[in-house]
C-alpha atoms as a PDB file:
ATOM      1  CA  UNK A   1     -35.932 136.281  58.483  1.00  0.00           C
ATOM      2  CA  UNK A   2     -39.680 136.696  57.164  1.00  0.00           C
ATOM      3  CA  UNK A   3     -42.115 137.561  59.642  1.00  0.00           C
ATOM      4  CA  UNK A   4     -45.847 136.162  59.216  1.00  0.00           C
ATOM      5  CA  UNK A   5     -49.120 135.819  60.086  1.00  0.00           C
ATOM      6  CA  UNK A   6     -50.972 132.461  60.341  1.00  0.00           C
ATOM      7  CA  UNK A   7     -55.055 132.571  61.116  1.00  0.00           C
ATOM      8  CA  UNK A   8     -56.454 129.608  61.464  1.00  0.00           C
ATOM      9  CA  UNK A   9     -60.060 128.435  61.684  1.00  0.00           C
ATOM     10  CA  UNK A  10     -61.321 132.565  62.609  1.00  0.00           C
ATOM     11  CA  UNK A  11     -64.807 133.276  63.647  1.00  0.00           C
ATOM     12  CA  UNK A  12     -66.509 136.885  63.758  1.00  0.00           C
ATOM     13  CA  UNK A  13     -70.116 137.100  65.331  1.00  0.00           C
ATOM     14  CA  UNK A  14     -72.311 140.366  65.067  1.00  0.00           C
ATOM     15  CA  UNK A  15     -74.811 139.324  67.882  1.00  0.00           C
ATOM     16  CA  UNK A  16     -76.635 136.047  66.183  1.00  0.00           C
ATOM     17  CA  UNK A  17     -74.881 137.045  62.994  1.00  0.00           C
ATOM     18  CA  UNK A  18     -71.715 135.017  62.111  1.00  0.00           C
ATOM     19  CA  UNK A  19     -69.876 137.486  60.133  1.00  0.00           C
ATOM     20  CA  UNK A  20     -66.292 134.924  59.668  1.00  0.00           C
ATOM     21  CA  UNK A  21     -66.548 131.795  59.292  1.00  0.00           C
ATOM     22  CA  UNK A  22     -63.679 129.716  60.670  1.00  0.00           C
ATOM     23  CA  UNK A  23     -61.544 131.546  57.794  1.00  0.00           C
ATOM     24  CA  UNK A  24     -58.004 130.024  57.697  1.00  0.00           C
ATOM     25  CA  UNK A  25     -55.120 132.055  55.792  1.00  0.00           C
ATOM     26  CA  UNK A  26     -51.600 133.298  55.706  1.00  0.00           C
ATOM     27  CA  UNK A  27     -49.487 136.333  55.007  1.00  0.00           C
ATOM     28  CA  UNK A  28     -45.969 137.410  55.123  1.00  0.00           C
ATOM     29  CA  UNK A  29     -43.488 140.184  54.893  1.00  0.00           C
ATOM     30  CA  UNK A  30     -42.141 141.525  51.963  1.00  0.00           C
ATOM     31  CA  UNK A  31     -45.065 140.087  50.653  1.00  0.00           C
ATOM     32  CA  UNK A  32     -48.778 141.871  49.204  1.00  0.00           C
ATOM     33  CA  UNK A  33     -51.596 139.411  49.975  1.00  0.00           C
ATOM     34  CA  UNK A  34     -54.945 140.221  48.930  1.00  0.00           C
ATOM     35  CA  UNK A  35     -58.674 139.712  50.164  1.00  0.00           C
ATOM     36  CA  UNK A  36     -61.735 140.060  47.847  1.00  0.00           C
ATOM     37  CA  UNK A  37     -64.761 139.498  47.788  1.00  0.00           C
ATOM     38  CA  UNK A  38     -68.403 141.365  47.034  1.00  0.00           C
ATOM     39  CA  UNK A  39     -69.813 144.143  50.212  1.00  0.00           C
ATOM     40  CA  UNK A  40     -70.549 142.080  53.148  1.00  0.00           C
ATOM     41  CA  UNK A  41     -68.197 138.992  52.577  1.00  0.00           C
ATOM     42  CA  UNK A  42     -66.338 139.860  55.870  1.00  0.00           C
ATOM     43  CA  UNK A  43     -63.381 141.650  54.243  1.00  0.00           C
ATOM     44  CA  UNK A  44     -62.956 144.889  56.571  1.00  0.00           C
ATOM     45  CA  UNK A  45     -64.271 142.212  59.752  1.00  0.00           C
ATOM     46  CA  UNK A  46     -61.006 140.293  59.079  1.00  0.00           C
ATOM     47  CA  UNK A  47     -59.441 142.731  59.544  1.00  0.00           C
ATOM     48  CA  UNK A  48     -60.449 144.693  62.289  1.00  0.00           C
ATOM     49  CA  UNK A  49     -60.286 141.266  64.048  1.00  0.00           C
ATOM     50  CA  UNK A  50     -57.130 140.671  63.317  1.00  0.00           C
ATOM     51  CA  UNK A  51     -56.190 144.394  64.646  1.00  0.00           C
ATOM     52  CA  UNK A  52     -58.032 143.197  67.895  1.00  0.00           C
ATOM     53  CA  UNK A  53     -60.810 145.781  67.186  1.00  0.00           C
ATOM     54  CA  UNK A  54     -63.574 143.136  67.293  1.00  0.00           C
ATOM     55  CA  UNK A  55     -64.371 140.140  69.303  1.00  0.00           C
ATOM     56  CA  UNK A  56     -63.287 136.674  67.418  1.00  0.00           C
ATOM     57  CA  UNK A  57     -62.402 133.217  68.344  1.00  0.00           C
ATOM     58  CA  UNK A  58     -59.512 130.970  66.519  1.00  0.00           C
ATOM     59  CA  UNK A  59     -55.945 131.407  66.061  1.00  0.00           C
ATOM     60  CA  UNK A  60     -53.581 134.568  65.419  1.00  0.00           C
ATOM     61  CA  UNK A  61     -49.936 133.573  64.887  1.00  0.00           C
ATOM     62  CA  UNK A  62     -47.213 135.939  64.708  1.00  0.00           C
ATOM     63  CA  UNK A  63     -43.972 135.640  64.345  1.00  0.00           C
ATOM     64  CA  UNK A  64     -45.067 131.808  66.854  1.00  0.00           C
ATOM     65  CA  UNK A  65     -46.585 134.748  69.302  1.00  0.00           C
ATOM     66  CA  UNK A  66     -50.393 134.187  69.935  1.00  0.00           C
ATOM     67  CA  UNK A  67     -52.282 137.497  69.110  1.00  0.00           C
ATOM     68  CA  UNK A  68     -55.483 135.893  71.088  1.00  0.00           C
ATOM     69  CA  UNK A  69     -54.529 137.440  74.461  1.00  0.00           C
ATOM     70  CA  UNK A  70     -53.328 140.897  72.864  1.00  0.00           C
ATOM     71  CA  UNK A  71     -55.262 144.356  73.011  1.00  0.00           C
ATOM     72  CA  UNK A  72     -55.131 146.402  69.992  1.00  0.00           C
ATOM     73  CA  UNK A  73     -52.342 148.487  71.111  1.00  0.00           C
ATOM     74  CA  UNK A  74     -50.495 145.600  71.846  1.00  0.00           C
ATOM     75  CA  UNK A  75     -51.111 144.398  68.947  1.00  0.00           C
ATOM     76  CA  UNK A  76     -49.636 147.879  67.514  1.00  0.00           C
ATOM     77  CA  UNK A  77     -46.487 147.455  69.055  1.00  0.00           C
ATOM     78  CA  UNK A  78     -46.121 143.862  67.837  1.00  0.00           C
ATOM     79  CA  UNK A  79     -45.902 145.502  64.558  1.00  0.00           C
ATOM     80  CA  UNK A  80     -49.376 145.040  63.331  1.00  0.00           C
ATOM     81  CA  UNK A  81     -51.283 147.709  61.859  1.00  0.00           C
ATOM     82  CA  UNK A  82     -54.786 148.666  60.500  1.00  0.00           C
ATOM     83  CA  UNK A  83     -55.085 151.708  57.512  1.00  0.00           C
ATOM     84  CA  UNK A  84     -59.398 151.331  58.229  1.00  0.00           C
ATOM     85  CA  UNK A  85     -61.902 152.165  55.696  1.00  0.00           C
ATOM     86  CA  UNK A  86     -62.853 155.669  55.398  1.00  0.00           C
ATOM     87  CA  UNK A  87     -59.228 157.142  56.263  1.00  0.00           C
ATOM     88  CA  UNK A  88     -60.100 158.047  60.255  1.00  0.00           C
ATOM     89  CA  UNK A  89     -57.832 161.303  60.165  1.00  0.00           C
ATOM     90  CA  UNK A  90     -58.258 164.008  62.190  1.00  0.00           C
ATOM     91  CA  UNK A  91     -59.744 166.823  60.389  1.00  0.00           C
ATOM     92  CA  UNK A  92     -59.232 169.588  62.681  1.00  0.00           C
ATOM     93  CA  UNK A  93     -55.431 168.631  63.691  1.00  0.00           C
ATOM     94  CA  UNK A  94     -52.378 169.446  61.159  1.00  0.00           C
ATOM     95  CA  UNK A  95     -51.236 166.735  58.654  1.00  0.00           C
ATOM     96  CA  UNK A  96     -48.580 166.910  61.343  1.00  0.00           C
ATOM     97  CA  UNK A  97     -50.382 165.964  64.579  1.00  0.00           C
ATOM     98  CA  UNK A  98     -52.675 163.474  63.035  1.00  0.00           C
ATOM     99  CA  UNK A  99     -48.919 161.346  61.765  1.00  0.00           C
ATOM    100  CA  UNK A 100     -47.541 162.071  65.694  1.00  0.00           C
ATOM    101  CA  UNK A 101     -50.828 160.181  67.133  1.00  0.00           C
ATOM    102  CA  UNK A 102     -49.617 157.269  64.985  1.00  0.00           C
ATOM    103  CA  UNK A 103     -46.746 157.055  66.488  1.00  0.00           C
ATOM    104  CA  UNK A 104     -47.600 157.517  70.209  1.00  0.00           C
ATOM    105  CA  UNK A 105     -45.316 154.296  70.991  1.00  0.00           C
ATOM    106  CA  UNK A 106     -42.382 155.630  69.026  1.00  0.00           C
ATOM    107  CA  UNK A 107     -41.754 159.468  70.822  1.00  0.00           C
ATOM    108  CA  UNK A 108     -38.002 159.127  70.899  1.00  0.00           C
ATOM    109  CA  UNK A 109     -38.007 158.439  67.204  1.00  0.00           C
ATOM    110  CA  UNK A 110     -40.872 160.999  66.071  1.00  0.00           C
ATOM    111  CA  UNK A 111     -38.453 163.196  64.219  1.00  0.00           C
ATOM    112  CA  UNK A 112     -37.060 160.200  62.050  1.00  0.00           C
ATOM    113  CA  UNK A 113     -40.301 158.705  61.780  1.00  0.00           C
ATOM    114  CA  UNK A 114     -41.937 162.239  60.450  1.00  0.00           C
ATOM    115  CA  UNK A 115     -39.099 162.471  58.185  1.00  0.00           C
ATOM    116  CA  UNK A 116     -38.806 159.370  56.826  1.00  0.00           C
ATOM    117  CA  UNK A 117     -42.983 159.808  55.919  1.00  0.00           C
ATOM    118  CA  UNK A 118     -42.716 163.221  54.072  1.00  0.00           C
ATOM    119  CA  UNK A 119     -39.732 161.488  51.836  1.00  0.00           C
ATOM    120  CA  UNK A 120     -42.207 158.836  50.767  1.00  0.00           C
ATOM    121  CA  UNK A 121     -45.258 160.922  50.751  1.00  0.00           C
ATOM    122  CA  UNK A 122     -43.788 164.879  49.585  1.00  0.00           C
ATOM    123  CA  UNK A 123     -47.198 166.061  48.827  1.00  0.00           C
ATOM    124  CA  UNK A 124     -47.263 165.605  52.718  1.00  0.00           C
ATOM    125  CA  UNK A 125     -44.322 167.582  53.261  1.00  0.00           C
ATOM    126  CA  UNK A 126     -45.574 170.745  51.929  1.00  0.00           C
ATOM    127  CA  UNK A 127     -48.856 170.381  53.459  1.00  0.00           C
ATOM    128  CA  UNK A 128     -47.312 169.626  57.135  1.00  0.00           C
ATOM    129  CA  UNK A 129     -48.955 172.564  59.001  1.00  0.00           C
ATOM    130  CA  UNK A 130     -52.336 172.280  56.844  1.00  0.00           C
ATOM    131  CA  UNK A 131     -55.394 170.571  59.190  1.00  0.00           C
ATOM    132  CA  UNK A 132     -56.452 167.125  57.755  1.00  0.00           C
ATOM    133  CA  UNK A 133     -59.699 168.011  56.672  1.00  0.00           C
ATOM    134  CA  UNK A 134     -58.638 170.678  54.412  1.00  0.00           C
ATOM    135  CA  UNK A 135     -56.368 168.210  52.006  1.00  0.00           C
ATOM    136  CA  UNK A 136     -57.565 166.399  48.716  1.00  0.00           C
ATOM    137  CA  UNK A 137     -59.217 162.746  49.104  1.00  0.00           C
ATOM    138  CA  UNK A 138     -55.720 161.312  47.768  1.00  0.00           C
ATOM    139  CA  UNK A 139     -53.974 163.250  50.088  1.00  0.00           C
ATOM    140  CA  UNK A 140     -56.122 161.923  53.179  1.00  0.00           C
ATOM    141  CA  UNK A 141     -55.841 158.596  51.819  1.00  0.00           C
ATOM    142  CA  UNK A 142     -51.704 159.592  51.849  1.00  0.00           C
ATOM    143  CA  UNK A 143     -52.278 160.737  55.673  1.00  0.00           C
ATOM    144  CA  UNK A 144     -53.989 157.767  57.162  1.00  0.00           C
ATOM    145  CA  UNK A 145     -51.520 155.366  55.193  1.00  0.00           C
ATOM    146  CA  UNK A 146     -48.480 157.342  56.692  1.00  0.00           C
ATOM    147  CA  UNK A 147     -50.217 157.659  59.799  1.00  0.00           C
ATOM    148  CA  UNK A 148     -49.978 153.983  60.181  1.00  0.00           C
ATOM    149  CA  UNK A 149     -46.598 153.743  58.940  1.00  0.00           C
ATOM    150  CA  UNK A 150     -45.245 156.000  61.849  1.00  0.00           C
ATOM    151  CA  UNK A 151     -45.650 152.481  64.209  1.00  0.00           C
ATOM    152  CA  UNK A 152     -42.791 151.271  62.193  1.00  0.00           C
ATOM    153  CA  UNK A 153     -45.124 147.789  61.614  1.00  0.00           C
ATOM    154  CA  UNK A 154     -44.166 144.449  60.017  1.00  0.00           C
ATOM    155  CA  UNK A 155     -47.279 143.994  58.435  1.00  0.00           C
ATOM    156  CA  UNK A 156     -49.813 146.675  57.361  1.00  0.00           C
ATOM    157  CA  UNK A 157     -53.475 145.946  56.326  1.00  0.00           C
ATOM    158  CA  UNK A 158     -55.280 148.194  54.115  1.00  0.00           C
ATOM    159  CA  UNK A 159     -58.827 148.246  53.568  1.00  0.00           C
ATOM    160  CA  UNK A 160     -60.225 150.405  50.248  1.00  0.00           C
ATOM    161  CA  UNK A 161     -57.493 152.176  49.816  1.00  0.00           C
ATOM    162  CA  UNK A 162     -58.551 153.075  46.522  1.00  0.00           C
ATOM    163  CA  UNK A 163     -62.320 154.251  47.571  1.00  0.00           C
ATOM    164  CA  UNK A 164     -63.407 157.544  45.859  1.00  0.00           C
ATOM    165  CA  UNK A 165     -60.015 158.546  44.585  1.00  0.00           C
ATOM    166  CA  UNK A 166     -59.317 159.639  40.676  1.00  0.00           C
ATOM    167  CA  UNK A 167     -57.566 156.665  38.601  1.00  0.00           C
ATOM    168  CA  UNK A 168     -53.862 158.664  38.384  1.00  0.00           C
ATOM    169  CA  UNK A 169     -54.222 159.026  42.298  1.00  0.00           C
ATOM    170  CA  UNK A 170     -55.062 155.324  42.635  1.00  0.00           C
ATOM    171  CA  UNK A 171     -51.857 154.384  40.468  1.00  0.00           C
ATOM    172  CA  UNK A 172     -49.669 156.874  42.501  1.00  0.00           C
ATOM    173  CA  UNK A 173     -50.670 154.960  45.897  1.00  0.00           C
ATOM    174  CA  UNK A 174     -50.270 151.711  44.613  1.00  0.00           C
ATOM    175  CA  UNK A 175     -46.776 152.270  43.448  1.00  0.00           C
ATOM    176  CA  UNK A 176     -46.256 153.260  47.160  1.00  0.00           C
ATOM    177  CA  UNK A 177     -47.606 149.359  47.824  1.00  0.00           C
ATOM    178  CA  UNK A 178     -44.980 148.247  45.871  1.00  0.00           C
ATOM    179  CA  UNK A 179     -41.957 150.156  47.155  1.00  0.00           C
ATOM    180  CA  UNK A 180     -43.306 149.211  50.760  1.00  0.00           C
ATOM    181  CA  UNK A 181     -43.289 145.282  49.804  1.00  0.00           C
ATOM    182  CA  UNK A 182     -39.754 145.661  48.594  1.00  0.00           C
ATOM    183  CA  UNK A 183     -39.000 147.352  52.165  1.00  0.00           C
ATOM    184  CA  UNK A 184     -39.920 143.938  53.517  1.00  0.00           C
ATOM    185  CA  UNK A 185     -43.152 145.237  54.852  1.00  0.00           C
ATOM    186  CA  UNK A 186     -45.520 142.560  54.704  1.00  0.00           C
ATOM    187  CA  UNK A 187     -49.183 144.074  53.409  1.00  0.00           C
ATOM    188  CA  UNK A 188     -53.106 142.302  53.694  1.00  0.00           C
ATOM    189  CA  UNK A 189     -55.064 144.513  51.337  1.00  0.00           C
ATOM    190  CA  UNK A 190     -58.205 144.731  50.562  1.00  0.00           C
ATOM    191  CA  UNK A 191     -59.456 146.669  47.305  1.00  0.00           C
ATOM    192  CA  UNK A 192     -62.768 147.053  45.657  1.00  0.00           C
ATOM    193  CA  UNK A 193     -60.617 147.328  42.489  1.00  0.00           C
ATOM    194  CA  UNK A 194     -60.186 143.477  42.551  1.00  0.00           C
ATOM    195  CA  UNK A 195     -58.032 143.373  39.094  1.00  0.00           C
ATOM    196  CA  UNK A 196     -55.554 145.818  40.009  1.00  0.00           C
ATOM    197  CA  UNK A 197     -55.194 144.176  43.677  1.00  0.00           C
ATOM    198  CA  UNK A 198     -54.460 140.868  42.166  1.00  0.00           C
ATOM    199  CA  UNK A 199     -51.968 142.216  39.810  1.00  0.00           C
ATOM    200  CA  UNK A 200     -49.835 143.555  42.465  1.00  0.00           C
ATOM    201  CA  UNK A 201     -50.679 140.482  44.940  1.00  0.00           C
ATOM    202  CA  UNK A 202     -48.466 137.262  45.285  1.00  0.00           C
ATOM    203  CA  UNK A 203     -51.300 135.612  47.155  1.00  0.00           C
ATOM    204  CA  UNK A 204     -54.959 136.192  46.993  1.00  0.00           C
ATOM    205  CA  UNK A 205     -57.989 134.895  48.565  1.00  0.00           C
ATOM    206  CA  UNK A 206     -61.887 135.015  46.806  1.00  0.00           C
ATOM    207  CA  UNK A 207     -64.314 135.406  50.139  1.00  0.00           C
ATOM    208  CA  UNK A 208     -67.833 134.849  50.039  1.00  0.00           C
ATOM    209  CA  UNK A 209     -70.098 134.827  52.859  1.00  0.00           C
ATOM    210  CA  UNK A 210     -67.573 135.002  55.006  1.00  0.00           C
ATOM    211  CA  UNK A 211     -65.972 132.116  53.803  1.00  0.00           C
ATOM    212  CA  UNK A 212     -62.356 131.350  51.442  1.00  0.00           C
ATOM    213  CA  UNK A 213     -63.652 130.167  48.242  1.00  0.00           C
ATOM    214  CA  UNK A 214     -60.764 129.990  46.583  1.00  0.00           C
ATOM    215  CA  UNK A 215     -57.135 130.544  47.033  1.00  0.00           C
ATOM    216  CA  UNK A 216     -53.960 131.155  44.697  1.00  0.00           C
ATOM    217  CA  UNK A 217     -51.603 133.757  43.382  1.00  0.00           C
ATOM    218  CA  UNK A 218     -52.451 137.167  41.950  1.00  0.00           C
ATOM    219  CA  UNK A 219     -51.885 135.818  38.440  1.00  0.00           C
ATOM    220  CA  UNK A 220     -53.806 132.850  38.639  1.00  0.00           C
ATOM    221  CA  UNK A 221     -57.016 134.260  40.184  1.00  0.00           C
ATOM    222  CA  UNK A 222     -56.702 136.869  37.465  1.00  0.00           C
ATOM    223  CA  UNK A 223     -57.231 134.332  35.130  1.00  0.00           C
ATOM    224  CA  UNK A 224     -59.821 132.382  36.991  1.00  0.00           C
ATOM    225  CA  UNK A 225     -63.359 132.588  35.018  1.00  0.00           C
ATOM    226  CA  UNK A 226     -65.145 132.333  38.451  1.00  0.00           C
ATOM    227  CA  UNK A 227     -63.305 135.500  39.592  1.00  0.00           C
ATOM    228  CA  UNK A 228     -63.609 136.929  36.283  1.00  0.00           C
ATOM    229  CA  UNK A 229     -67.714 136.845  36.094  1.00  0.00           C
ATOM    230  CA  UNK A 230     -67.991 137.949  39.632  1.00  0.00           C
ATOM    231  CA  UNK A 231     -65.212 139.840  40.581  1.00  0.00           C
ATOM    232  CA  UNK A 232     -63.655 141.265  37.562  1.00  0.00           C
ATOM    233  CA  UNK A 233     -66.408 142.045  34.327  1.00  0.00           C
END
């Protein structure tokens, strides 16, 4: 049975600023669903509000379970979780310690769960005992991916995954996307690398102000020429 996400009508204030405007959307599992949009559309508010990381009014269905009244971490243990901007590893701890504080719900399954990360990620394997801040950007962008993984979610957002990292690294993680989706792992992405996010996307969503200004599949909003002048030339 598919597991998804309903958000109806969200709102995201900064102070006097509204940030979201009463955004409605949907995403499911085994599904890639992408957000994009030009720098301050309210992309990465989405979905830190979503995670529970900022204030927000509106609806948060999962699974029929309203997110409203969660915390982040409970949140987390529903099975939603947040790969932020900018990585967030641990420099000083081991590529080890920083994927055990993502799974801090999980302790009777660490081993399985640490295991089950260095099969998809091996570059991580052989750097297990090597602190975070030593490893290549691709391989921090690796980290905080399987880092989020070790909560075992149902849906994983992803916001710039792609930032700073050389075009063979970019297609390497992106394949990972894809072998996740087929896991039935539902993922919310956002990319600044909007034609190769709607390629891999079954759904997609154009925000602009923090607004949706248009909605379809991947393909279609490829070939959009309103997404093509702004988004895409």
């Amino acid at each position: 049975m598919k597991s998804s996400i309903i958000v109806k009508d969200l709102h995201v204030n900064y102070g006097l600023i509204t940030a979201v405007r009463g955004i409605s959307f949907s995403f499911s599992s085994g599904e890639i669903t992408c957000l994009i949009g030009c720098n301050g559309a309210g992309k990465s508010t989405t979905l830190k509000a979503l995670a529970g990381l900022l204030p927000h009014s509106g609806q948060i269905i999962f699974d029929s379970k309203n997110m409203q009244v969660l915390s982040t971490p409970e949140r987390l243990k529903q099975g939603i979780a947040l790969c932020p901007e900018g990585r967030g590893i641990f420099p000083n701890l081991t590529v080890t310690e920083n994927l055990q504080l993502g799974a801090y719900s999980k302790k009777t399954k660490l081993s399985d769960l640490l295991d089950r990360q260095f099969d998809m990620f091996p570059r991580l394997a052989e750097r297990r005992q090597q602190q975070g801040g030593t490893l290549s950007g691709g391989e921090q962008q690796m980290l905080a991916i399987a880092r989020a993984l070790m909560s075992e979610p149902k849906m994983l957002m992803l916001d710039e995954p792609s930032l700073g990292l050389a075009p063979i690294i970019i297609e390497q993680i992106f394949q990972k996307f894809e072998d996740l989706r087929k896991t039935g792992l539902g993922i919310l992405l956002i990319e600044q690398n909007a034609s190769l996010a709607l390629e891999i996307s079954s759904s997609a969503y154009v925000l602009e102000t923090g607004e949706i200004i248009l909605h379809g599949t991947g393909a279609e909003l490829l070939k959009d020429s309103r997404v093509q002048q702004s988004y895409l030339s």
